[in-house]
C-alpha atoms as a PDB file:
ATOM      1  CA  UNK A   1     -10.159  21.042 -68.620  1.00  0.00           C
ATOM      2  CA  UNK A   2      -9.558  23.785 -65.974  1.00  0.00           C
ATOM      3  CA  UNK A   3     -13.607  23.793 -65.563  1.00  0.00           C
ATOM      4  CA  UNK A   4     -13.170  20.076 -64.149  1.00  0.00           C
ATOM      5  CA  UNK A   5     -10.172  20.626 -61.918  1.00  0.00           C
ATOM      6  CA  UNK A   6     -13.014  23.134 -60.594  1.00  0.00           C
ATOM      7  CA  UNK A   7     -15.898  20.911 -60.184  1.00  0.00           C
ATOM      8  CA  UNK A   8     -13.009  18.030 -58.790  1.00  0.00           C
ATOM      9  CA  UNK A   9     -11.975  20.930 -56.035  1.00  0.00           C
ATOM     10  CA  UNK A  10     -15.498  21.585 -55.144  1.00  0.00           C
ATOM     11  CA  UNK A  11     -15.911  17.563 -54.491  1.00  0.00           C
ATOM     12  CA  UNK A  12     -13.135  17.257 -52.822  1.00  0.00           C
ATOM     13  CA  UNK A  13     -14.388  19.859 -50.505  1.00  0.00           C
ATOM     14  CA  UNK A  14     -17.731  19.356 -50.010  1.00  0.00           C
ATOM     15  CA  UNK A  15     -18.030  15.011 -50.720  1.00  0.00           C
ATOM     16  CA  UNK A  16     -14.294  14.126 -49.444  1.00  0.00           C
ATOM     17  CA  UNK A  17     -14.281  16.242 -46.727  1.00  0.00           C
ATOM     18  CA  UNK A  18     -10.241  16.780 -47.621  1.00  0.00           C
ATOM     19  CA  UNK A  19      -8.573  19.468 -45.745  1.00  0.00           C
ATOM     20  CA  UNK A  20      -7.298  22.375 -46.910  1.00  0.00           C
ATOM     21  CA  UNK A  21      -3.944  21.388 -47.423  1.00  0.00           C
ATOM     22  CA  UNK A  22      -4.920  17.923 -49.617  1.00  0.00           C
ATOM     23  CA  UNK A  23      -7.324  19.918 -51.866  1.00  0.00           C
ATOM     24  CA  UNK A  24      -4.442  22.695 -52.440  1.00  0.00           C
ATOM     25  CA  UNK A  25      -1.752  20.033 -53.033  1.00  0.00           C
ATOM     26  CA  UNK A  26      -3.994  17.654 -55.660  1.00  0.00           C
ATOM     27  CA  UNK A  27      -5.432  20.647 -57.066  1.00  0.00           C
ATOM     28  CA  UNK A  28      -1.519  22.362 -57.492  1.00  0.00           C
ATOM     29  CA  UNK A  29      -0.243  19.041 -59.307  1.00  0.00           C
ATOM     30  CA  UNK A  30      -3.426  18.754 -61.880  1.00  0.00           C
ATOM     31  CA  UNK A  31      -2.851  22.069 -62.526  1.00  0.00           C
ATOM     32  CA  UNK A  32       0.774  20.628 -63.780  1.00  0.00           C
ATOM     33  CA  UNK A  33      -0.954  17.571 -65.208  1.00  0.00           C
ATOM     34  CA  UNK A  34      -3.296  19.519 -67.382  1.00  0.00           C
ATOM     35  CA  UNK A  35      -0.316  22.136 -68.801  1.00  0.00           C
ATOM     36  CA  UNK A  36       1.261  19.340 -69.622  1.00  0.00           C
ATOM     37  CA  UNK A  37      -1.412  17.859 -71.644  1.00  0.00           C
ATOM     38  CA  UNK A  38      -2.030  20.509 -73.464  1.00  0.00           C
ATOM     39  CA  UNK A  39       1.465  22.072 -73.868  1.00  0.00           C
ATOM     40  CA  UNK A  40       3.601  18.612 -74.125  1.00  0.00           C
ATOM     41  CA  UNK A  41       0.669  16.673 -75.896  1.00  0.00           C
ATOM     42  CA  UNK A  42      -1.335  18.906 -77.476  1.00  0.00           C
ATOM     43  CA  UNK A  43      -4.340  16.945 -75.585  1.00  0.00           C
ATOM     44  CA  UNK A  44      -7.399  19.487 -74.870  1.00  0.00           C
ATOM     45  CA  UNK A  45     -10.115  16.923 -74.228  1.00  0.00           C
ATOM     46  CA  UNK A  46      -9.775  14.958 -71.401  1.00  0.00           C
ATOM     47  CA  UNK A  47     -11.443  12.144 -72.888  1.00  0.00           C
ATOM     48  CA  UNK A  48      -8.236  11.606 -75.321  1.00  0.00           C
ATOM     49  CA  UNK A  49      -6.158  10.403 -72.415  1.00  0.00           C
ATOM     50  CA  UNK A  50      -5.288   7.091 -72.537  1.00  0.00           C
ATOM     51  CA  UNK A  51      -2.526   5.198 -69.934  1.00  0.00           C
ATOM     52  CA  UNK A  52       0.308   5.870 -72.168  1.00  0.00           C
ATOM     53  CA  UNK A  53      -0.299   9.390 -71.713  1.00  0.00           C
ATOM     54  CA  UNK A  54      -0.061   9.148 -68.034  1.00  0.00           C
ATOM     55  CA  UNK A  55       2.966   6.888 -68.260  1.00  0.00           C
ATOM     56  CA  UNK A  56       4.563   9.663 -70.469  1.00  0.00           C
ATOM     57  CA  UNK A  57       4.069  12.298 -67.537  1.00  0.00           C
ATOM     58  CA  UNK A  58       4.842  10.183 -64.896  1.00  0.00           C
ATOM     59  CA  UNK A  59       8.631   9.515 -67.150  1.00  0.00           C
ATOM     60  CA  UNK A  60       8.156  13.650 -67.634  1.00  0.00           C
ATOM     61  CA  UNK A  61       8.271  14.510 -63.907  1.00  0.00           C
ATOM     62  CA  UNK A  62      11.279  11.621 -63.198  1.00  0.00           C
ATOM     63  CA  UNK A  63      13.053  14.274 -66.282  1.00  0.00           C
ATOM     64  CA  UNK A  64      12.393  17.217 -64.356  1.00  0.00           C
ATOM     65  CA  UNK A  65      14.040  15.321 -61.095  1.00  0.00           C
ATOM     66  CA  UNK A  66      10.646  14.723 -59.200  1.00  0.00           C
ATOM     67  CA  UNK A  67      11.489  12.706 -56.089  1.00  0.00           C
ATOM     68  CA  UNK A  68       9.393   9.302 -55.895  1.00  0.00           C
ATOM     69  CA  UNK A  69       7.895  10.736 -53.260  1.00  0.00           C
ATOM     70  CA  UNK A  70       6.495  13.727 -55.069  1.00  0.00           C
ATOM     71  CA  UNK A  71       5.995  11.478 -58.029  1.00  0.00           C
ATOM     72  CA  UNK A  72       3.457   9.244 -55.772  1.00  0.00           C
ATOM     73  CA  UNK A  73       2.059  12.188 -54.430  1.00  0.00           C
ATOM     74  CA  UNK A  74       0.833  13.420 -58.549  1.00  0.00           C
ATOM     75  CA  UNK A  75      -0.262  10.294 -59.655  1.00  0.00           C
ATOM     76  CA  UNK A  76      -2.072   9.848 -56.558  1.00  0.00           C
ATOM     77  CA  UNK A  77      -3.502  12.839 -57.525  1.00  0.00           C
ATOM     78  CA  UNK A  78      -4.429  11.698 -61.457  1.00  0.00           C
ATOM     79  CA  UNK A  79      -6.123   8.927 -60.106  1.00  0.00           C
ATOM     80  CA  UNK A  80      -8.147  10.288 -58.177  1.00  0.00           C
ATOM     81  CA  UNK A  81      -9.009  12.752 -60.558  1.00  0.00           C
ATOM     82  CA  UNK A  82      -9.888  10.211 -63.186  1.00  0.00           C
ATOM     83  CA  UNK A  83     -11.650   8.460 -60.738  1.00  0.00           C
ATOM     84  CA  UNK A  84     -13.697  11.037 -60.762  1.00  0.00           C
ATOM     85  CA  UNK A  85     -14.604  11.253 -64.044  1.00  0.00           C
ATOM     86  CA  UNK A  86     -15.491   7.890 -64.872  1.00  0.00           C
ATOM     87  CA  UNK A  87     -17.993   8.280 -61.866  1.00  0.00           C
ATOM     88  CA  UNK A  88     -19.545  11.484 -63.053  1.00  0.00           C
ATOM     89  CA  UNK A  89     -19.410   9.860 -66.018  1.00  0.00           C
ATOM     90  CA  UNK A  90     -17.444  12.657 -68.233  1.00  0.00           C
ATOM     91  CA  UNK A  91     -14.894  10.208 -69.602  1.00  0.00           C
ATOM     92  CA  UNK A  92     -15.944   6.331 -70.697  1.00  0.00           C
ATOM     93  CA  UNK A  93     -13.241   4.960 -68.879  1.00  0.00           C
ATOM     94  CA  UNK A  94     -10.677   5.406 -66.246  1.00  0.00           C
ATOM     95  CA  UNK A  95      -7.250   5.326 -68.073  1.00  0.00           C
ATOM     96  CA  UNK A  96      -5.298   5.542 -64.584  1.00  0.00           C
ATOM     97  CA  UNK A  97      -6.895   1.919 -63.087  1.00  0.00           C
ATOM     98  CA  UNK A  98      -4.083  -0.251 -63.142  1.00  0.00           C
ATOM     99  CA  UNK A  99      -1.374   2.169 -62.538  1.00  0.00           C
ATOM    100  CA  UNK A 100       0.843   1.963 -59.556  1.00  0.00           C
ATOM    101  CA  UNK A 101       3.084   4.360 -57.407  1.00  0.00           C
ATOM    102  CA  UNK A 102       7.114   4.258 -57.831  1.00  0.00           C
ATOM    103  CA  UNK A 103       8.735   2.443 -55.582  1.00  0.00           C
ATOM    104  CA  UNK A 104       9.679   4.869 -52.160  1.00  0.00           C
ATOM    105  CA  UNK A 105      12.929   4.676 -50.849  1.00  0.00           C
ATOM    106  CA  UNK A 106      12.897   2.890 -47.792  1.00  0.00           C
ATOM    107  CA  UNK A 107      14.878   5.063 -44.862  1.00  0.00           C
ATOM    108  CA  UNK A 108      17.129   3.244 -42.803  1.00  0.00           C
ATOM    109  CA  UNK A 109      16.441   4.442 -38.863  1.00  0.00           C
ATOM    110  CA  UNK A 110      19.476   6.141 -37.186  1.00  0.00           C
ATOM    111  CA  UNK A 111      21.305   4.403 -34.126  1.00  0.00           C
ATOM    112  CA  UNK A 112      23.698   5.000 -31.698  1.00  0.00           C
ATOM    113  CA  UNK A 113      27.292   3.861 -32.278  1.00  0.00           C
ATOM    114  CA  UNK A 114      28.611   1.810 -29.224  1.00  0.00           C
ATOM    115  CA  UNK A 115      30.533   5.013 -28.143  1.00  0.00           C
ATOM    116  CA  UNK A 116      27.673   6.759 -28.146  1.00  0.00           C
ATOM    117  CA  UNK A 117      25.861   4.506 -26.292  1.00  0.00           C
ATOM    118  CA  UNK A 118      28.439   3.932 -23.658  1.00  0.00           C
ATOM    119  CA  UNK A 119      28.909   7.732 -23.285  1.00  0.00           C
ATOM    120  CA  UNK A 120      25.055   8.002 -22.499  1.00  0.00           C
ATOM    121  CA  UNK A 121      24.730   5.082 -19.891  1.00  0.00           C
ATOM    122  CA  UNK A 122      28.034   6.461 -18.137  1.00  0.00           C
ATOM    123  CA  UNK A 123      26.059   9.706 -18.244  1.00  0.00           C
ATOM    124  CA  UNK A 124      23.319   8.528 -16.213  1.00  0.00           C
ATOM    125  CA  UNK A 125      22.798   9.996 -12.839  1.00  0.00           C
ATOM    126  CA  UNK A 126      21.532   7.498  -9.995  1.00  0.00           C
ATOM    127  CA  UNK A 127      21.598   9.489  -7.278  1.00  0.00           C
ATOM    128  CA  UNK A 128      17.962   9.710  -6.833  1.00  0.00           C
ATOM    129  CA  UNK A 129      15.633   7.596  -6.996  1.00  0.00           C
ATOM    130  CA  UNK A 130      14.148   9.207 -10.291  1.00  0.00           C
ATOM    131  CA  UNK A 131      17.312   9.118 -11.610  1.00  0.00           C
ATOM    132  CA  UNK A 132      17.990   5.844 -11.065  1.00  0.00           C
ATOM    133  CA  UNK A 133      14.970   4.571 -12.397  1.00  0.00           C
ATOM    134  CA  UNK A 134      15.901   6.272 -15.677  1.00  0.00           C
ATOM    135  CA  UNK A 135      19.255   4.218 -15.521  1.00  0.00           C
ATOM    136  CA  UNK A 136      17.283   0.840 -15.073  1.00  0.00           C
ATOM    137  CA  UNK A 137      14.812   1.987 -17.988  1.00  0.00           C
ATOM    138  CA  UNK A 138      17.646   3.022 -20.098  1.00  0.00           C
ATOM    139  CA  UNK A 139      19.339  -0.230 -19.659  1.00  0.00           C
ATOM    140  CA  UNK A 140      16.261  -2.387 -20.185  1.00  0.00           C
ATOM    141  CA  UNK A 141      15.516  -1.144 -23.129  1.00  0.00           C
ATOM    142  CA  UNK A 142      19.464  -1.195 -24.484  1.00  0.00           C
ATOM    143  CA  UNK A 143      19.843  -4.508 -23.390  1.00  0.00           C
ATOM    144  CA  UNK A 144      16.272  -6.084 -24.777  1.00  0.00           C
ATOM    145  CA  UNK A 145      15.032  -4.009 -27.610  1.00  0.00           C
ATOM    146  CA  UNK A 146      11.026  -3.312 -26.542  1.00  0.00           C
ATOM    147  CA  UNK A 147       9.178  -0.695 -27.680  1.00  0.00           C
ATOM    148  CA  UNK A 148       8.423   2.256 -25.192  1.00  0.00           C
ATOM    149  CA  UNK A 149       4.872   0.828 -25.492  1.00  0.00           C
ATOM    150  CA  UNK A 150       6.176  -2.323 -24.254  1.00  0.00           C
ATOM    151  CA  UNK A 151       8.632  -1.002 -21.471  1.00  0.00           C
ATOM    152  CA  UNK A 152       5.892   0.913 -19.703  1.00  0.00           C
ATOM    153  CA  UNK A 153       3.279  -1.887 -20.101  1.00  0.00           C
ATOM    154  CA  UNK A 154       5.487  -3.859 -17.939  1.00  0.00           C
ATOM    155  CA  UNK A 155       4.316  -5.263 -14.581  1.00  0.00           C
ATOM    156  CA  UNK A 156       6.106  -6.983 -11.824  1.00  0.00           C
ATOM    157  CA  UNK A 157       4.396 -10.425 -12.752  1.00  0.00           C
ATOM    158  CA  UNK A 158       5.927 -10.143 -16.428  1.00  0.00           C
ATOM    159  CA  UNK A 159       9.910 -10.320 -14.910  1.00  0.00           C
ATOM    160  CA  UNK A 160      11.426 -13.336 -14.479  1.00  0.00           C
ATOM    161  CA  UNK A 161      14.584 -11.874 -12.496  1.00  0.00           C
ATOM    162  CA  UNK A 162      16.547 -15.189 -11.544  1.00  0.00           C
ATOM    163  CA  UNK A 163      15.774 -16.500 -15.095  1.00  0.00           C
ATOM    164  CA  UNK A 164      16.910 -12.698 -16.482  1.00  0.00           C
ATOM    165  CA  UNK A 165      14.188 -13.306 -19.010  1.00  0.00           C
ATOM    166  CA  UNK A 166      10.601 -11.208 -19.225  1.00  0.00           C
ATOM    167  CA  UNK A 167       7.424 -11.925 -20.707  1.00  0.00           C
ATOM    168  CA  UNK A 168       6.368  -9.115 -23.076  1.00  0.00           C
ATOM    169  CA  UNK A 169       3.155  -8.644 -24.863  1.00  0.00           C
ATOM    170  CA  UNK A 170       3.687  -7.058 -28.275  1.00  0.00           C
ATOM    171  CA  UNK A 171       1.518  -6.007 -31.021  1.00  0.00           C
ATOM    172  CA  UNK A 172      -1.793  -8.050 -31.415  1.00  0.00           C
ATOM    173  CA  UNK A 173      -1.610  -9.111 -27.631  1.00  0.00           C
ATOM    174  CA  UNK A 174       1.338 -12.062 -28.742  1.00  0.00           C
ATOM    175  CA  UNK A 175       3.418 -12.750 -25.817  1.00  0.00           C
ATOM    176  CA  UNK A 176       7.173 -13.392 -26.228  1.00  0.00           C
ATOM    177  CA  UNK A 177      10.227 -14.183 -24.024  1.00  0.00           C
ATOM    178  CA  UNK A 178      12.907 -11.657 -23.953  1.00  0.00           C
ATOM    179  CA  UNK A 179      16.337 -12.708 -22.088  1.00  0.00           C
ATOM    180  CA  UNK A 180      18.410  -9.849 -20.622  1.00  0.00           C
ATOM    181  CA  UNK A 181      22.276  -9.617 -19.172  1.00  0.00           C
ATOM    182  CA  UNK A 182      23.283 -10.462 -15.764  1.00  0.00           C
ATOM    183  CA  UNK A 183      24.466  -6.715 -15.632  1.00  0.00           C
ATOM    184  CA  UNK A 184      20.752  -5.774 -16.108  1.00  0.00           C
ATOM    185  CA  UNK A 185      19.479  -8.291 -14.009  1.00  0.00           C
ATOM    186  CA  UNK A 186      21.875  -6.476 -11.636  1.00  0.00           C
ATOM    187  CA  UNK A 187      20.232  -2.976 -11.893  1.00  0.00           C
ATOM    188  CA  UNK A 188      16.232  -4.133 -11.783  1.00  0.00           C
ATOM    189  CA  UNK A 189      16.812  -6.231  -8.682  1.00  0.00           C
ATOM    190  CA  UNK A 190      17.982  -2.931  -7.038  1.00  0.00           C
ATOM    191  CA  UNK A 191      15.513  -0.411  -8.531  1.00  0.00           C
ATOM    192  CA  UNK A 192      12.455  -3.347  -7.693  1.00  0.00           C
ATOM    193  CA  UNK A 193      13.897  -3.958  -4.345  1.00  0.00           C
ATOM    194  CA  UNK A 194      15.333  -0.071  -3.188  1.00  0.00           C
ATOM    195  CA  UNK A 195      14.546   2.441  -5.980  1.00  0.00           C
ATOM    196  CA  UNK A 196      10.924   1.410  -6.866  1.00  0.00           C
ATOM    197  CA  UNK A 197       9.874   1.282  -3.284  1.00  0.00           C
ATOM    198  CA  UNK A 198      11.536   4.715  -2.686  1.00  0.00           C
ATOM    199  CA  UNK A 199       9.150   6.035  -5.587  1.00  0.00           C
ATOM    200  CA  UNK A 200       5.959   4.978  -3.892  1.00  0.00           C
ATOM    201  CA  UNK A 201       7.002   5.863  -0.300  1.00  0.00           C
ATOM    202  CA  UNK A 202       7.998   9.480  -1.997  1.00  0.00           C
ATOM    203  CA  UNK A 203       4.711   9.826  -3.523  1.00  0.00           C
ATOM    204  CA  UNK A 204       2.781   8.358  -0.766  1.00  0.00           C
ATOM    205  CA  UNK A 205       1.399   5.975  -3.326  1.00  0.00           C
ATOM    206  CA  UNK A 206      -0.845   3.266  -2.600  1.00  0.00           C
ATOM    207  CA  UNK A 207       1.283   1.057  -5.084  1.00  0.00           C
ATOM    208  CA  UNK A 208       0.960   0.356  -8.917  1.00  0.00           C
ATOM    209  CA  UNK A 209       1.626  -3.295 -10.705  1.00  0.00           C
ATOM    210  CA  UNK A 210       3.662  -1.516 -13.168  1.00  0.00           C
ATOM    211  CA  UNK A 211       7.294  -1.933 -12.734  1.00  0.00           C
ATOM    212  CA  UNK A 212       8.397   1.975 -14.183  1.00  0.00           C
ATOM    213  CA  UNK A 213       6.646   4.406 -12.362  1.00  0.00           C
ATOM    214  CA  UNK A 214       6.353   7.907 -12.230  1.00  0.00           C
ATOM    215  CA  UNK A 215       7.670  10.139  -9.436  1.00  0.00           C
ATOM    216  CA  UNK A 216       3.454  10.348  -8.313  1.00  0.00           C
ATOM    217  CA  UNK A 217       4.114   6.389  -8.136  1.00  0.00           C
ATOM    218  CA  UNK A 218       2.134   5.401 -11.335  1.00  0.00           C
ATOM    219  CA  UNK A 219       2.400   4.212 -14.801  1.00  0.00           C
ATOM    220  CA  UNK A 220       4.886   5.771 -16.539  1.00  0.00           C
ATOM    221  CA  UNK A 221       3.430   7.127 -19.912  1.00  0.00           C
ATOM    222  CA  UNK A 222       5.378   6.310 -23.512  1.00  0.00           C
ATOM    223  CA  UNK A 223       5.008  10.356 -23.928  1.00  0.00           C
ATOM    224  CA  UNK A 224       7.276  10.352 -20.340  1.00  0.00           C
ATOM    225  CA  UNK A 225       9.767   8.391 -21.323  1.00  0.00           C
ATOM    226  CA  UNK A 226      10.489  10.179 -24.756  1.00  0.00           C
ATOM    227  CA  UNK A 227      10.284  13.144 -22.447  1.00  0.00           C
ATOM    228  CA  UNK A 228      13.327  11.304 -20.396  1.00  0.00           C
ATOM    229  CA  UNK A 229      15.252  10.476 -23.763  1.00  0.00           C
ATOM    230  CA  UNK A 230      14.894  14.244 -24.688  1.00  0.00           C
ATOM    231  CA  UNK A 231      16.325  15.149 -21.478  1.00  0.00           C
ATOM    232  CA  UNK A 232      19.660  12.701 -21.690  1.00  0.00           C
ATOM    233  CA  UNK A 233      20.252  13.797 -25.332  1.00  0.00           C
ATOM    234  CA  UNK A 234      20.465  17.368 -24.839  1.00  0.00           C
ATOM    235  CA  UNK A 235      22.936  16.402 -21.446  1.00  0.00           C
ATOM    236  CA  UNK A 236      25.259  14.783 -23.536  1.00  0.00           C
ATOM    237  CA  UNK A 237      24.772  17.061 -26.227  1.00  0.00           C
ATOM    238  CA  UNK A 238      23.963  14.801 -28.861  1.00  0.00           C
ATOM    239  CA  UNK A 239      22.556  15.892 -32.400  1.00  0.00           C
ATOM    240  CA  UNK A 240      20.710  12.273 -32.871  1.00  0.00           C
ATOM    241  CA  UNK A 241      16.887  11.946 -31.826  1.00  0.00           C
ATOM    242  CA  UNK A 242      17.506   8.963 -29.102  1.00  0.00           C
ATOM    243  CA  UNK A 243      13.597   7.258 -29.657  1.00  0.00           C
END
């Protein structure tokens, strides 16, 4: 069975196009598959495995204390594998067809607590008008919730400052309403009527419809604002990734 892990590498390689990496980690867990099949089983024909078999590993590795993760990873592995097989027509049928992955534990995402949150907006710096722009970013995006996709997609014509609401576009172009606090309303009116301006005069700008800007006076990029959240988290020397 070693002789078809060989021909499955060289397919992988030279059909699949996989990289390096995904041929060496499929090939690495057949490798386990097969000793297992012949060791555990006594199976040396390929053609004798049936889905119980597989079932029987996949139970095997959850013994050993595979993760689900690295249990996914194997059978995703084993199917394609028998995939394989079936198509170059070595075995009469593909015993791995209906099986499905384990279940992957789903990762809660890390926030700030309120003290930690408070701590960063008091640590804010608006004494230029850079600075201050961060503050009114910072805020906006505390106080509503939008993506960094969303935040610097914003232009002027999207806020609705006297009805603190603004009209985002999210994912598949759907636009919503998103209210924000009088306290917020309180910072934009300043950074779009002082700060903003500032910016543009600074960077002898011709003006942008955006409302963030850059200190050249245009778009702000998503990749410069998580450049900005690096910056605050290492100033208030915080171990948490602020995203």
């Amino acid at each position: 069975m070693n002789d078809l892990i060989s021909e499955y590498q060289h397919y992988l390689v030279s059909e699949k196009m996989k990289s390096e990496n995904t041929v060496h980690s499929y090939v690495s867990d057949l490798q386990n598959y097969i000793y297992y099949l012949n060791e555990k089983q006594g199976i040396d024909d390929i053609r004798n495995v049936d889905t119980k078999t597989i079932q029987k590993y996949l139970a095997y590795l959850k013994k050993l204390g595979y993760s689900p993760t690295s249990t996914s990873r194997a059978l995703s592995a084993i199917k394609s594998f028998h995939k394989f097989l079936y198509l170059e027509h070595r075995t009469l049928e593909n015993p791995a067809t209906n099986l499905s992955s384990p279940k992957l534990d789903k990762k809660l995402p890390t926030v700030l607590s309120v003290e930690e949150v408070i701590k960063l907006l008091d640590s804010l710096d608006d004494s230029t008008p850079i600075h201050h722009r961060n503050k009114a970013m910072i805020e906006m995006v505390y106080g509503t919730g939008l993506r960094v996709s969303e935040l610097v997609g914003l232009k002027l014509q999207d806020l609705h400052l006297t009805n603190k609401m603004i009209s985002v576009k999210g994912k598949g172009n759907k636009e919503r309403r998103v209210p924000f606090s009088l306290n917020t309303q309180k910072t934009l009116l300043y950074y779009i009527e002082n700060t903003r301006k500032e910016i543009l005069v600074n960077s002898k700008s011709n003006g942008s419809n955006y409302v963030f800007l850059n200190s050249k006076g245009n778009k702000l990029t998503s990749r410069g604002v998580e450049y900005i959240l690096e910056s605050i988290a290492k100033k208030i020397n915080t171990n948490m990734s602020l995203h």
